[in-house]
N, C-alpha and C. Protein backbone atom coordinates (compact mmCIF):
# COMPACT_ATOMS: atom_id res chain seq x y z
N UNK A 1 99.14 122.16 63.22
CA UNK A 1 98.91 121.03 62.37
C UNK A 1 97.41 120.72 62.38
N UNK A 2 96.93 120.23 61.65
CA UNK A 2 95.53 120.25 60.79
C UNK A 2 94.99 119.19 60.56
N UNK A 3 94.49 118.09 61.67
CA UNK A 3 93.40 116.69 60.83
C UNK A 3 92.56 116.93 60.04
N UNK A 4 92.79 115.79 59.16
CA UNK A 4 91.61 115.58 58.41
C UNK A 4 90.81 114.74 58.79
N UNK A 5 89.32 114.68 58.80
CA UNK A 5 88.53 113.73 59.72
C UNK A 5 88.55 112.55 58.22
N UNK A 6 88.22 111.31 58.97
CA UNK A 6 88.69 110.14 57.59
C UNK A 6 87.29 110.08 57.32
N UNK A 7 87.04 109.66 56.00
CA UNK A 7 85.82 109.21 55.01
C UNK A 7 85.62 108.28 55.20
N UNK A 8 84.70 107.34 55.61
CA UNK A 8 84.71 106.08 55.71
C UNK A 8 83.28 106.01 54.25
N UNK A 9 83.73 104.63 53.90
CA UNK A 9 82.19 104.28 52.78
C UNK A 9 81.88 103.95 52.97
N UNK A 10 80.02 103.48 52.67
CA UNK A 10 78.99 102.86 53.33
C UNK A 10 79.19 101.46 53.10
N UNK A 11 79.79 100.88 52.85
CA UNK A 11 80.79 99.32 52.34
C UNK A 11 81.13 99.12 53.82
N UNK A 12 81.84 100.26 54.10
CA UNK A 12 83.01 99.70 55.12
C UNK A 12 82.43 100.00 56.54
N UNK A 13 81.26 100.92 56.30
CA UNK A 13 80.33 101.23 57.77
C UNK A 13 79.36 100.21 58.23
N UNK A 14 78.76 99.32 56.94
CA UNK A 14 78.45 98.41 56.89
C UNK A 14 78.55 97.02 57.46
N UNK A 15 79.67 96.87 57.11
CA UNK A 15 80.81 95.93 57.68
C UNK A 15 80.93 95.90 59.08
N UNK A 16 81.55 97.06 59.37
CA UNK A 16 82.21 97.55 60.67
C UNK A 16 80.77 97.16 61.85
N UNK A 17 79.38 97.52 61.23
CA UNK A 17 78.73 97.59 62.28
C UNK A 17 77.77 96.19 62.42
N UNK A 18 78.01 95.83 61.20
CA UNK A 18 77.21 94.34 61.10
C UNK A 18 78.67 93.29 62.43
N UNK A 19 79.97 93.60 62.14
CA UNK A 19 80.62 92.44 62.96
C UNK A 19 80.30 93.20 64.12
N UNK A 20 79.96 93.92 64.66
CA UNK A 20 79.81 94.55 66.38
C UNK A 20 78.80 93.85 66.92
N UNK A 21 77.79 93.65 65.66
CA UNK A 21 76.67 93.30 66.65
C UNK A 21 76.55 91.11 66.54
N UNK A 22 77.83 90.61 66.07
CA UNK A 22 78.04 89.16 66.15
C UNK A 22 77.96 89.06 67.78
N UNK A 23 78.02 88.17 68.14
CA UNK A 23 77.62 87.59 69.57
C UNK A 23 78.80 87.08 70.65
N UNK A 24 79.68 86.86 69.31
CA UNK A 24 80.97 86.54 69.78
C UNK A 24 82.38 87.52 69.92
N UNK A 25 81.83 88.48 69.44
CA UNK A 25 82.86 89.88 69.87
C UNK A 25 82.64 91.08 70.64
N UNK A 26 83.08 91.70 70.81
CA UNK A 26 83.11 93.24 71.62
C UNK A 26 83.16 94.09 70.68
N UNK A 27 82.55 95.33 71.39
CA UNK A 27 82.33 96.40 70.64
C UNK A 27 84.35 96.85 70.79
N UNK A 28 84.81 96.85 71.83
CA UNK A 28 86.14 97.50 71.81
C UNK A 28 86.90 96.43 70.80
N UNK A 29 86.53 95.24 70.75
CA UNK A 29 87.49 94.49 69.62
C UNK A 29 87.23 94.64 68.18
N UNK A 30 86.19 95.39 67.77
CA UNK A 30 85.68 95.45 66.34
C UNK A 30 86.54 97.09 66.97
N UNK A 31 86.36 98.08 67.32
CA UNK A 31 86.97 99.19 67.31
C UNK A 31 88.45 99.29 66.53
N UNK A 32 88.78 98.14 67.53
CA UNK A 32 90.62 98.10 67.37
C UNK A 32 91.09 97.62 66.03
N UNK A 33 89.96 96.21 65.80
CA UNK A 33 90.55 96.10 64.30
C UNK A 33 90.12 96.76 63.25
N UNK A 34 89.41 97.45 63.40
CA UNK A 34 88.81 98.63 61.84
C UNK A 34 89.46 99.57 62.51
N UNK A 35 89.91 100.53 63.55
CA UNK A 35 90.60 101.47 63.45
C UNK A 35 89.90 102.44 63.88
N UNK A 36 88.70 102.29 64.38
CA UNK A 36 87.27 103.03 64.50
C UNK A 36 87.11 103.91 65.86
N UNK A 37 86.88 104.82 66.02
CA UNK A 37 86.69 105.08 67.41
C UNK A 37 85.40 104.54 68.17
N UNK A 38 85.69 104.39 69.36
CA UNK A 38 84.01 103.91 69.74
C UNK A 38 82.72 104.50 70.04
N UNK A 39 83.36 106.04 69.96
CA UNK A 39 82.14 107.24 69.97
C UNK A 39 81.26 106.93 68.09
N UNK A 40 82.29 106.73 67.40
CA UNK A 40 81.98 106.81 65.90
C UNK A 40 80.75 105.07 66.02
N UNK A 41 81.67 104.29 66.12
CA UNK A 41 80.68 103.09 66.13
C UNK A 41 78.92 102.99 66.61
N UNK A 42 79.45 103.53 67.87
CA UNK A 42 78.19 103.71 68.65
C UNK A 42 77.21 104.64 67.92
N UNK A 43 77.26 105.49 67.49
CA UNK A 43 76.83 106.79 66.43
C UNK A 43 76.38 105.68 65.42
N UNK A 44 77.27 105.04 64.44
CA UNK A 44 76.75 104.28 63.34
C UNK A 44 75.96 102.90 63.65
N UNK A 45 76.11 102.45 64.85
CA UNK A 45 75.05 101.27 65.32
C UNK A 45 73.34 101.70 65.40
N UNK A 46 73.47 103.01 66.01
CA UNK A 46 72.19 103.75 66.60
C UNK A 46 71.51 103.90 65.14
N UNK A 47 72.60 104.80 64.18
CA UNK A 47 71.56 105.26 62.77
C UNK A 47 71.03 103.45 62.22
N UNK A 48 71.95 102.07 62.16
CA UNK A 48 71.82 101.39 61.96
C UNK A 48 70.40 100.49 62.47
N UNK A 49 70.20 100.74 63.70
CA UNK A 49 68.70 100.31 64.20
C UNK A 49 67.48 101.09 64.08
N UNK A 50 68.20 102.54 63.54
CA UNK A 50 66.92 103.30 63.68
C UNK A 50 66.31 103.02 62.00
N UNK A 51 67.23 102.76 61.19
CA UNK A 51 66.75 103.10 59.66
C UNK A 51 66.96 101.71 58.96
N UNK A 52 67.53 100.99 59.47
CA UNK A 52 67.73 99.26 58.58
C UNK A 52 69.57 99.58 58.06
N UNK A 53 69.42 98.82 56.91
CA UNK A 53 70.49 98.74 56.11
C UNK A 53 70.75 99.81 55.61
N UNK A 54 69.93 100.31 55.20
CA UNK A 54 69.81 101.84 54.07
C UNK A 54 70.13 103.43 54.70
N UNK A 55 70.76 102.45 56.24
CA UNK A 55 71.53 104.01 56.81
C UNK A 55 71.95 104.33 56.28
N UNK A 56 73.31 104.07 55.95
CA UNK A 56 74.47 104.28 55.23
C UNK A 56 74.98 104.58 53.75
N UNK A 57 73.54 104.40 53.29
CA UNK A 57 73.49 104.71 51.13
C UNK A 57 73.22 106.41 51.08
N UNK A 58 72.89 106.79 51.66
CA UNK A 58 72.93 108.28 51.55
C UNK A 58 74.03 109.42 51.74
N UNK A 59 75.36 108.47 52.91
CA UNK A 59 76.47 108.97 53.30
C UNK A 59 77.14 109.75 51.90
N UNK A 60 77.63 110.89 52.02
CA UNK A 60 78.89 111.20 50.98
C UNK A 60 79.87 110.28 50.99
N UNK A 61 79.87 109.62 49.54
CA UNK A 61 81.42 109.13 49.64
C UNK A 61 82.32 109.84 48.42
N UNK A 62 83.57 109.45 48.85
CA UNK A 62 84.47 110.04 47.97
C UNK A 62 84.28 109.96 46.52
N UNK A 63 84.09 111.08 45.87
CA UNK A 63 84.04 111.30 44.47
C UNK A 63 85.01 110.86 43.65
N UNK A 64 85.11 110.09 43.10
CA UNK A 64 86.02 109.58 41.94
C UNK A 64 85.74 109.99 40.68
N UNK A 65 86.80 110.46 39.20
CA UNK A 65 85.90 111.04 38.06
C UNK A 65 85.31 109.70 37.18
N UNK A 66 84.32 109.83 36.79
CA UNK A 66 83.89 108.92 35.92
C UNK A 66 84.57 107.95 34.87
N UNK A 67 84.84 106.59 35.13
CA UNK A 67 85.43 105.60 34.02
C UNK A 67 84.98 106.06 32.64
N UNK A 68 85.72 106.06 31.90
CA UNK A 68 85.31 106.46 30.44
C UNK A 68 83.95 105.28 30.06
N UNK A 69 83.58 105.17 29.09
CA UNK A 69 82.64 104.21 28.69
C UNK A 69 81.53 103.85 29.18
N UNK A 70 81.73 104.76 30.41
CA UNK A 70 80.09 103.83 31.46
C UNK A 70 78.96 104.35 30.54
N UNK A 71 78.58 104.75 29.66
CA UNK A 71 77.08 105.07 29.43
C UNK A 71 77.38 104.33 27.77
N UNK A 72 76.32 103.73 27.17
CA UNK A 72 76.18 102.83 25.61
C UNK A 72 76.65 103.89 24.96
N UNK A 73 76.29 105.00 24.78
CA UNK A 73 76.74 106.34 23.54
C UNK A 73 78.46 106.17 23.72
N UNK A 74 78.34 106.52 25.00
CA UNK A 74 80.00 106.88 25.13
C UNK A 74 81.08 105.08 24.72
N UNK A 75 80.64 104.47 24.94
CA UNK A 75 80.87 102.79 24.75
C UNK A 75 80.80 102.85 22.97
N UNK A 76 80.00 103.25 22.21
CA UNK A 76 79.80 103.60 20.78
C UNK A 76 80.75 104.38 20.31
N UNK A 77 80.63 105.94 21.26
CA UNK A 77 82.06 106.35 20.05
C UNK A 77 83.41 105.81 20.18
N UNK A 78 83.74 105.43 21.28
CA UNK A 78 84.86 104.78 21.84
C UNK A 78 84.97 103.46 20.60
N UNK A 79 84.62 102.43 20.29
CA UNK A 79 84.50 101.62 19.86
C UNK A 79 84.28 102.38 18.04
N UNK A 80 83.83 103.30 17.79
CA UNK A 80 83.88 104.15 16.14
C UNK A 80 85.22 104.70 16.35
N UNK A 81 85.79 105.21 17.18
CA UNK A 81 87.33 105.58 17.02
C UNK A 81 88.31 104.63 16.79
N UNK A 82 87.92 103.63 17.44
CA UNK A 82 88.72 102.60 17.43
C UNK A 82 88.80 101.79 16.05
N UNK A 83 87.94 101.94 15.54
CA UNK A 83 87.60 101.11 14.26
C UNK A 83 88.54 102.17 13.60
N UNK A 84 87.74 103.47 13.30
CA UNK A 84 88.80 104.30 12.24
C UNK A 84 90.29 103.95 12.30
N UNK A 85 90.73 103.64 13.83
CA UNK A 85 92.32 103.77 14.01
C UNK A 85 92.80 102.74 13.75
N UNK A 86 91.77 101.10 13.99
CA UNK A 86 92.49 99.93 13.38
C UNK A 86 92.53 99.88 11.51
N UNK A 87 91.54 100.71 11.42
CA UNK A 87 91.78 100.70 9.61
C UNK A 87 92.97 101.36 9.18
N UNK A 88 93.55 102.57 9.73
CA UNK A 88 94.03 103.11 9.35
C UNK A 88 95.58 102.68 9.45
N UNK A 89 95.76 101.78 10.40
CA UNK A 89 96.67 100.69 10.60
C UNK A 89 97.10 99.93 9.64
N UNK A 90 95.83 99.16 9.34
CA UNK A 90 95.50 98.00 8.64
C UNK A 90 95.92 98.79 7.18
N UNK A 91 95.44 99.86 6.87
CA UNK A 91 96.00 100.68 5.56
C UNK A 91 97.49 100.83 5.45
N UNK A 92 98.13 101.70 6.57
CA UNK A 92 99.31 101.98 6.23
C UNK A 92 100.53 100.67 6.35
N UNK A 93 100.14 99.74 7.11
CA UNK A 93 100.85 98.38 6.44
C UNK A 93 100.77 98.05 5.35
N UNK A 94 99.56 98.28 4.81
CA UNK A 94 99.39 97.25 3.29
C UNK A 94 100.49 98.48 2.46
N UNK A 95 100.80 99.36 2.86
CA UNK A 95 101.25 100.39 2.29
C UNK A 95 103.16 100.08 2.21
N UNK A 96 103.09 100.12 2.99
CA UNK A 96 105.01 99.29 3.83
C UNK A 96 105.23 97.86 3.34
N UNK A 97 103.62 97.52 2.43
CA UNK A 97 104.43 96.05 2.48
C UNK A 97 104.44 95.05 3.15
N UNK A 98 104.24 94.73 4.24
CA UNK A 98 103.68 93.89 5.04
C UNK A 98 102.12 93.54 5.72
């Protein structure tokens, strides 16, 4: 049988290492509730003092495919299709009569 090592995102590494270093918790109690190991924490605290905030923006995170519309062109034809298809609506009712 075969692990997969987990992805964490720089959101959630973020998170994880900003509550470790509150004053009022433990490193083993931030472990337990994120799920984290404490070899991993310790690893992401260290890159965290050595580089600022901006450790963690360079990490791979999981690739998702692109939302349709994100760029103005693609937002344009989306919105010209749409027009053709409400006319053509708007036509074949007047056509039926209603």
């Amino acid at each position: 049988m075969t692990s997969k090592r987990k992805q964490y995102t720089s959101e959630f590494t973020f998170k994880v290492v900003m509550e470790s270093f509150q004053r009022d918790t433990t490193i083993e109690a931030v472990c337990r509730k994120f799920d984290v190991p404490s070899s991993v924490l310790s690893r992401w605290r260290q890159e965290f003092q050595q580089n600022g905030p901006g450790a963690f923006e360079g990490k791979k995170k999981p690739q998702s495919p692109p939302a349709p519309g994100e760029s103005p062109e693609e937002l344009k034809k989306i919105i010209g299709e749409l027009t053709v298809q409400n006319e053509l609506l708007k036509k074949s009712r007047g056509l039926l009569g209603n």
